[in-house]
Protein backbone atom coordinates (compact mmCIF):
# COMPACT_ATOMS: atom_id res chain seq x y z
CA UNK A 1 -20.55 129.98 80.74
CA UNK A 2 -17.26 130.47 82.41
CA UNK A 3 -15.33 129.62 79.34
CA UNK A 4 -17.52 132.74 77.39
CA UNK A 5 -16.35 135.05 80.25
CA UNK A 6 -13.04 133.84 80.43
CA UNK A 7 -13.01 134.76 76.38
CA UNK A 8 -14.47 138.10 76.41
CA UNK A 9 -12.26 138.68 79.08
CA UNK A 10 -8.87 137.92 77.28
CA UNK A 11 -10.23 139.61 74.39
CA UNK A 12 -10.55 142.73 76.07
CA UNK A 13 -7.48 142.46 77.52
CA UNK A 14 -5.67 141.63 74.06
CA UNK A 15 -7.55 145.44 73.32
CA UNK A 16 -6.63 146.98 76.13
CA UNK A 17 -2.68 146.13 75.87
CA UNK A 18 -2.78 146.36 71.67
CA UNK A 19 -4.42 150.19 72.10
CA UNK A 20 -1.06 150.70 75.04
CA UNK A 21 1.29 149.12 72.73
CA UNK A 22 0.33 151.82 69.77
CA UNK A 23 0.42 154.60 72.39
CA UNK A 24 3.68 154.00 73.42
CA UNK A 25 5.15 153.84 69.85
CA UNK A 26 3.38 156.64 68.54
CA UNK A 27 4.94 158.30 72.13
CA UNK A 28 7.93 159.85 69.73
CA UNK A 29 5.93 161.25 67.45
CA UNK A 30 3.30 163.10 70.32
CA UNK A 31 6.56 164.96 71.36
CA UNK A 32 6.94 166.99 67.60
CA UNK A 33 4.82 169.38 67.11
CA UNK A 34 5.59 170.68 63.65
CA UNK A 35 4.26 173.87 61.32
CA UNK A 36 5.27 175.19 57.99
CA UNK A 37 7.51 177.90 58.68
CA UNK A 38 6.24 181.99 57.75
CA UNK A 39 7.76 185.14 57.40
CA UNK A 40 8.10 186.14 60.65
CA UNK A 41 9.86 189.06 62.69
CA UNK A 42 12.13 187.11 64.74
CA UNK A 43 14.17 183.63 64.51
CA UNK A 44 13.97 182.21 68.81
CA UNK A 45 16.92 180.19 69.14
CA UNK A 46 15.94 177.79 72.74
CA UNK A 47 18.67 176.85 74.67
CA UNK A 48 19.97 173.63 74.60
CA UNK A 49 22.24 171.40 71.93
CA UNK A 50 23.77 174.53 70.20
CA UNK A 51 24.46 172.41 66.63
CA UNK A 52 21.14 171.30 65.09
CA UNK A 53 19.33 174.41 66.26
CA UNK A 54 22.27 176.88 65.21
CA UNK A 55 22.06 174.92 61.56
CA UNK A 56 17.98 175.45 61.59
CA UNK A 57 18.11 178.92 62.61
CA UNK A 58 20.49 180.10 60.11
CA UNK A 59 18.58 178.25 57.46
CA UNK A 60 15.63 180.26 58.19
CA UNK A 61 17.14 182.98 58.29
CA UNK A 62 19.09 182.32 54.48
CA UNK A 63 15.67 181.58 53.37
CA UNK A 64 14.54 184.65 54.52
CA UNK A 65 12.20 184.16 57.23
CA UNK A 66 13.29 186.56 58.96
CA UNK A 67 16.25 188.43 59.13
CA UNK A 68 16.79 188.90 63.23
CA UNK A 69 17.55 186.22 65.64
CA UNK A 70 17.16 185.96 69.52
CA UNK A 71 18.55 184.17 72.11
CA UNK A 72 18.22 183.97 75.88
CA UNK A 73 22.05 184.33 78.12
CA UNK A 74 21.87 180.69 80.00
CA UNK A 75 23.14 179.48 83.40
CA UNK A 76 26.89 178.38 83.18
CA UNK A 77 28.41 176.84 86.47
CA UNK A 78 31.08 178.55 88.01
CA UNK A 79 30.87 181.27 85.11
CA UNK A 80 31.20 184.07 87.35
CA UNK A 81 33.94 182.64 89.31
CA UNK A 82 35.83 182.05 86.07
CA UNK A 83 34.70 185.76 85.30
CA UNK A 84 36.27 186.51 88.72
CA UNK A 85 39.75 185.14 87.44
CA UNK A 86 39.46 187.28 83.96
CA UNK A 87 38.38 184.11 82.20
CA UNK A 88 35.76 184.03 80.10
CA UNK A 89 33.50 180.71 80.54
CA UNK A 90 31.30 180.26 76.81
CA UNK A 91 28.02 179.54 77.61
CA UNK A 92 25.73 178.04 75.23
CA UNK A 93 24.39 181.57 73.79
CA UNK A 94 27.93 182.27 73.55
CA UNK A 95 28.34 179.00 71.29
CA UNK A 96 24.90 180.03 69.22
CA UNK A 97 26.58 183.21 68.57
CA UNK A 98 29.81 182.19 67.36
CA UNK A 99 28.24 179.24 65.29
CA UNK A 100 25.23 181.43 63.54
CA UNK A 101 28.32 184.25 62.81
CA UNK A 102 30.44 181.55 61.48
CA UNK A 103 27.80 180.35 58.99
CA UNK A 104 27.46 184.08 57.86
CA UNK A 105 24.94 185.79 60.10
CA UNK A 106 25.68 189.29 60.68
CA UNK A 107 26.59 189.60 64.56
CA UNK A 108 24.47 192.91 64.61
CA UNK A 109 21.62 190.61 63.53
CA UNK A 110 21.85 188.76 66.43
CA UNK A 111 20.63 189.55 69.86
CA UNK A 112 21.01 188.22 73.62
CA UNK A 113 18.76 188.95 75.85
CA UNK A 114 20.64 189.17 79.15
CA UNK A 115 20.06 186.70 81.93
CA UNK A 116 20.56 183.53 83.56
CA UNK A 117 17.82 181.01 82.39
CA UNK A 118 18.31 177.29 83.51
CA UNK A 119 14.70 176.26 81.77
CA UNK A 120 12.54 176.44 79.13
CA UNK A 121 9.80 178.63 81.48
CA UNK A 122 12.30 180.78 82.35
CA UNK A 123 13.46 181.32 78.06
CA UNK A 124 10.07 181.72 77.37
CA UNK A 125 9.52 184.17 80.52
CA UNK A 126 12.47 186.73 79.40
CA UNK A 127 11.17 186.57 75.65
CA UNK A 128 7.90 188.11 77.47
CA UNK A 129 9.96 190.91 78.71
CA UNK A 130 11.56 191.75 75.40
CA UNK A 131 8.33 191.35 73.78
CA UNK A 132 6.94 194.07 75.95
CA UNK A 133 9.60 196.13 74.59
CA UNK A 134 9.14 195.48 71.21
CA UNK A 135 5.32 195.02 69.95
CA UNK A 136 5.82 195.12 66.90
CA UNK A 137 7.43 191.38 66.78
CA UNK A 138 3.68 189.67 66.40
CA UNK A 139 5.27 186.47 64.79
CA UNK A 140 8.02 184.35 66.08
CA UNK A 141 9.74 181.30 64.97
CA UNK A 142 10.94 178.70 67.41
CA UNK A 143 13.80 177.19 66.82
CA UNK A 144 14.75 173.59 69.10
CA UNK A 145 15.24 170.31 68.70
CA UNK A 146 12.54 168.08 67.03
CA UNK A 147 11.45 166.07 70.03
CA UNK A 148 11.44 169.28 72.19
CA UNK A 149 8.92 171.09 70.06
CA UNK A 150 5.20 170.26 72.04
CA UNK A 151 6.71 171.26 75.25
CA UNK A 152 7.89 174.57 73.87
CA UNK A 153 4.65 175.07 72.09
CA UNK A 154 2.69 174.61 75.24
CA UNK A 155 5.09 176.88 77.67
CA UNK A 156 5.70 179.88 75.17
CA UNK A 157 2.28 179.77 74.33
CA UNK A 158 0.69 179.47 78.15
CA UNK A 159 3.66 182.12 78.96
CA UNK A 160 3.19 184.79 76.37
CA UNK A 161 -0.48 184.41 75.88
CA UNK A 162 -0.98 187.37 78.59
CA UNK A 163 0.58 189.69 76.80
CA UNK A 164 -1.92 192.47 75.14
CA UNK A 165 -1.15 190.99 71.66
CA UNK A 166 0.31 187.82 72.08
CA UNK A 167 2.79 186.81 68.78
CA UNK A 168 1.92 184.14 66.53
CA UNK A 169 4.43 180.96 67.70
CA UNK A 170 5.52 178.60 65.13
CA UNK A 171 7.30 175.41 66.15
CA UNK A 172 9.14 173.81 62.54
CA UNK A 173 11.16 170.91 62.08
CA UNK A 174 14.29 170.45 62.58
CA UNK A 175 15.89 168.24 60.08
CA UNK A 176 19.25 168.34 61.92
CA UNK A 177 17.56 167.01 64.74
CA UNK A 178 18.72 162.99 65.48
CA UNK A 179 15.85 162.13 67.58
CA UNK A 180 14.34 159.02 66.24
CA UNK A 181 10.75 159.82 66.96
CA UNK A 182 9.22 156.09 64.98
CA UNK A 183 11.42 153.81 66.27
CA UNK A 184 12.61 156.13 69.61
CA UNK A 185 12.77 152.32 71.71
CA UNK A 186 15.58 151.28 69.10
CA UNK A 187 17.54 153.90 69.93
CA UNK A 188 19.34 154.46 73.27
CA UNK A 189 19.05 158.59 73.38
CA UNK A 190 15.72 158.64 71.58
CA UNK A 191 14.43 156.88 74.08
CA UNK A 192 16.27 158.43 77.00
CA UNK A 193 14.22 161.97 75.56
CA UNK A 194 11.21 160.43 75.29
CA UNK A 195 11.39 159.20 78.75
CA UNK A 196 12.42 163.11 80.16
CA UNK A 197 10.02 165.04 77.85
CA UNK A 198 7.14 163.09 79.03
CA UNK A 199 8.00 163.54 82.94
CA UNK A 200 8.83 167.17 82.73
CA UNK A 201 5.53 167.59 80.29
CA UNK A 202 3.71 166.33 83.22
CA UNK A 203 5.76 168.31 85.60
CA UNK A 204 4.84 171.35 83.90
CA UNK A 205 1.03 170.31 83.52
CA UNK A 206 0.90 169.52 87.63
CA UNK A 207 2.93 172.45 88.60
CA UNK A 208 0.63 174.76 86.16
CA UNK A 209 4.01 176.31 85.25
């Protein structure tokens, strides 16, 4: 008798840690939420590492997804004592804009919205404001990073959905993107992203943010 219990025991426990074993690899891929891209009235460039996203925005825009791009003005440190000094500190919208230019973007196409955003709330909180002032934008591309894509989904969509006609938000893939999202444990940064998307996912779930 104890030996059956003993067994069914083990064998749910073998379950139990099999069914946590394929969460946590399938972790990765959780983080990507990924849509065909559309024609759409606006590219949204999130801040963050300027290369793959410049690269993804500008190929939506050559394919002709759109044909305006947007951007929020991020936090710098010490920008505006450098400013103080007459010295120009680049911030990362001022990388975006010099990158998307360089690959043959027309700088009129391009627009910053002025500000000082540290976070993704606070991106998708001064796209509201611009939105506002410009109904007529009722689809919008979002441009990031592959394993940053839920996250944004979830914030620009809990943000904006207030709004008396919220856009249309479509997350695509970024093939520039080097996140490893199938093997992220093999690979030191993959797995360094997987570990802060999920805490500030459920930051931003607690915090109803």
């Amino acid at each position: 008798m104890r030996s059956d219990k003993k067994t069914r025991f083990l064998a749910v426990a073998l379950i139990i840690i099999a069914l946590m074993a394929l969460l946590v690899t399938r972790a990765g891929l959780y983080l990507e939420h990924i849509q065909p891209p559309q024609p759409a009235d606006a590219i949204v460039v999130l801040m963050g590492s300027a290369g793959d996203r410049a690269l993804q925005a500008f190929e939506l825009y050559e394919a002709g997804y759109a044909d305006r791009i947007i951007m929020a003005s991020d936090y710098e440190a010490a920008r505006e004592q450098f400013s103080a000094r007459g010295i120009h500190l680049p911030n990362n919208a001022d990388k975006m804009r010099y990158l998307l230019t360089e690959l043959g973007v027309a700088d009129s196409l391009i627009t910053t919205i002025p500000g000082n955003v540290r976070s993704t709330v606070e991106e998708a909180r001064l796209l509201k404001t611009w939105l506002k002032q410009h109904p007529d934008a009722d689809t919008i591309l979002l441009v990031t990073s592959t394993y940053h894509t839920r996250r944004t989904a979830i914030t620009y969509r809990r943000t904006l959905r207030r709004l008396d006609q919220p856009p249309v938000l479509i997350t695509t893939v970024n093939p520039h993107s080097d996140f490893k999202a199938k093997k992220w444990w093999r690979c030191r940064e993959s797995a360094k992203r997987v570990a802060m998307e999920f805490s500030r996912l459920v930051f931003f779930r607690l915090s109803g943010r």
